[in-house]
C-alpha atoms as a PDB file:
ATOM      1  CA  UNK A   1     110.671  45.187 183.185  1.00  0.00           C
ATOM      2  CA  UNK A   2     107.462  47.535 182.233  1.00  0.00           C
ATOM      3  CA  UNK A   3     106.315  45.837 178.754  1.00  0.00           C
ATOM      4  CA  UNK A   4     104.041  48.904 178.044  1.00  0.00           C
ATOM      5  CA  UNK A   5     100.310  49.696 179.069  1.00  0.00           C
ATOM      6  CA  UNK A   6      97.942  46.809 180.485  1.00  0.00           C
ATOM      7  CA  UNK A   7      94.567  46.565 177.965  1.00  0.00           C
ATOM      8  CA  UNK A   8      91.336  46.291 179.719  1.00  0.00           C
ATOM      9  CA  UNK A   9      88.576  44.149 178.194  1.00  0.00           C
ATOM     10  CA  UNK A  10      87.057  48.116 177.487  1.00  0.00           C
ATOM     11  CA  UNK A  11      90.000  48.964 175.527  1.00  0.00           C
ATOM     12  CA  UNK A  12      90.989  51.937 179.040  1.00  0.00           C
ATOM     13  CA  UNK A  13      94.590  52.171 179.719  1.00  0.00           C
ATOM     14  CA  UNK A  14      96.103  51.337 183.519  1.00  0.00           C
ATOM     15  CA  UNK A  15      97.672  54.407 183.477  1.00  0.00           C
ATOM     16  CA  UNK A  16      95.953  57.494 185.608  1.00  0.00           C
ATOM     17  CA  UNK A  17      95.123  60.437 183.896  1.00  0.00           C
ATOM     18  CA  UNK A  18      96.223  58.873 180.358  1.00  0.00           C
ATOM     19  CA  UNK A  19      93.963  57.387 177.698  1.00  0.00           C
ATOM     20  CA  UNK A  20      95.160  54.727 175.242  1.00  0.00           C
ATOM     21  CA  UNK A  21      93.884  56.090 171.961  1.00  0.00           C
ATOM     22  CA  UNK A  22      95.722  53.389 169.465  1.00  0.00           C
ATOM     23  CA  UNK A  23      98.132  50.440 170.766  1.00  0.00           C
ATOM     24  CA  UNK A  24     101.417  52.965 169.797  1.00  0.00           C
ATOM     25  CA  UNK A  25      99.770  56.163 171.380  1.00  0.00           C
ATOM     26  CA  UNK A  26      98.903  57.097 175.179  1.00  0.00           C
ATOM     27  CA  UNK A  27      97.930  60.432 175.277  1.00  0.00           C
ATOM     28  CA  UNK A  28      96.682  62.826 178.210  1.00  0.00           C
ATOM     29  CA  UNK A  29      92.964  64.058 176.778  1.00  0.00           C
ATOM     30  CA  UNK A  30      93.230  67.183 179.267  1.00  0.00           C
ATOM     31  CA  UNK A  31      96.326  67.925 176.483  1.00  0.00           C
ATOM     32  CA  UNK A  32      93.960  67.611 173.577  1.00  0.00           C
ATOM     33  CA  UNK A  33      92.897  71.196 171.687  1.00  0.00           C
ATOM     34  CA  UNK A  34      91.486  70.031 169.013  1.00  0.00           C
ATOM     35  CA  UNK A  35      89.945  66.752 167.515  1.00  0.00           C
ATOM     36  CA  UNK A  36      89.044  66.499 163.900  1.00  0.00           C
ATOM     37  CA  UNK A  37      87.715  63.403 161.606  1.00  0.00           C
ATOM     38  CA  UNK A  38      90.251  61.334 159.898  1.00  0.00           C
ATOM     39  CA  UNK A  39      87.462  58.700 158.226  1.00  0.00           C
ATOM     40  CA  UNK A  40      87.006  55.214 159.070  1.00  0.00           C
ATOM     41  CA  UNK A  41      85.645  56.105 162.666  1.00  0.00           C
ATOM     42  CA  UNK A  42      89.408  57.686 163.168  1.00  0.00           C
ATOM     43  CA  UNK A  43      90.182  61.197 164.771  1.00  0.00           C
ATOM     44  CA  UNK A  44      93.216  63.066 164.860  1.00  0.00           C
ATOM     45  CA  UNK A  45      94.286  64.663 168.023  1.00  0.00           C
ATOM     46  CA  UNK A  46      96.304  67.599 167.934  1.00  0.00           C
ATOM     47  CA  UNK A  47      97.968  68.515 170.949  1.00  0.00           C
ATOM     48  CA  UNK A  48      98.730  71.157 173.160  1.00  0.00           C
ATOM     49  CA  UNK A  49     102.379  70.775 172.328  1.00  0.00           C
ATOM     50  CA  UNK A  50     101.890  71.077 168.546  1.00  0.00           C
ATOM     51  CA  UNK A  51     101.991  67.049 168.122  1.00  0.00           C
ATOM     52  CA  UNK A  52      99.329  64.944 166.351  1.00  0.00           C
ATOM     53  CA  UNK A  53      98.204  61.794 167.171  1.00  0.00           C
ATOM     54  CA  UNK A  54      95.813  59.227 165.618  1.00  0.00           C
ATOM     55  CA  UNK A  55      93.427  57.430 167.545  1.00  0.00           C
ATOM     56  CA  UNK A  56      91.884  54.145 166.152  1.00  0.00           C
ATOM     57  CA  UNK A  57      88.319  53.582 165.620  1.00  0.00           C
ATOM     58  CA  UNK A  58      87.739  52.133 169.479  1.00  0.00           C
ATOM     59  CA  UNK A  59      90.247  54.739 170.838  1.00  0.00           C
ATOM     60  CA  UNK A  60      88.175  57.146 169.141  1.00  0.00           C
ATOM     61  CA  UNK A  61      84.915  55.934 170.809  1.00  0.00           C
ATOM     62  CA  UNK A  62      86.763  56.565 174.238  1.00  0.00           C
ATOM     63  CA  UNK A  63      87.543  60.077 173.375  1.00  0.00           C
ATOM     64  CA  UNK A  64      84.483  60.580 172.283  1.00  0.00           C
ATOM     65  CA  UNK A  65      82.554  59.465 175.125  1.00  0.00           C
ATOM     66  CA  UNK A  66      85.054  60.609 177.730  1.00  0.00           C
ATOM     67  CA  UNK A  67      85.119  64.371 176.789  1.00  0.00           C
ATOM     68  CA  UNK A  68      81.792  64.915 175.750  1.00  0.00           C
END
């Protein structure tokens, strides 16, 4: 039985090509058009398909470092 995504001490999801940006949200960054501030360290990711999704403060940092 899959129980959901396996955390890494560095916070990286197990999953190729996917990024675990809160513990409720995976999310493919390649999908990602735009990014914007959401305070607190937070960003909002709004997706190709139209969807938003809030990343936490340490999911954040890995989308921050990963596509810049």
């Amino acid at each position: 039985m899959w129980s959901g995504p396996r955390w890494r001490s560095s916070r990286t999801c197990s999953i190729p090509g996917a990024s675990c940006v809160h513990r409720s949200a995976i999310v493919n960054l390649d999908r990602v058009v735009r990014a914007e501030p959401a305070g607190g360290g937070r960003l909002l990711l709004h997706m190709e398909a139209g969807g938003v999704v809030q990343a936490s403060r340490a999911g954040a940092k890995l989308v921050r470092e990963q596509l810049l």
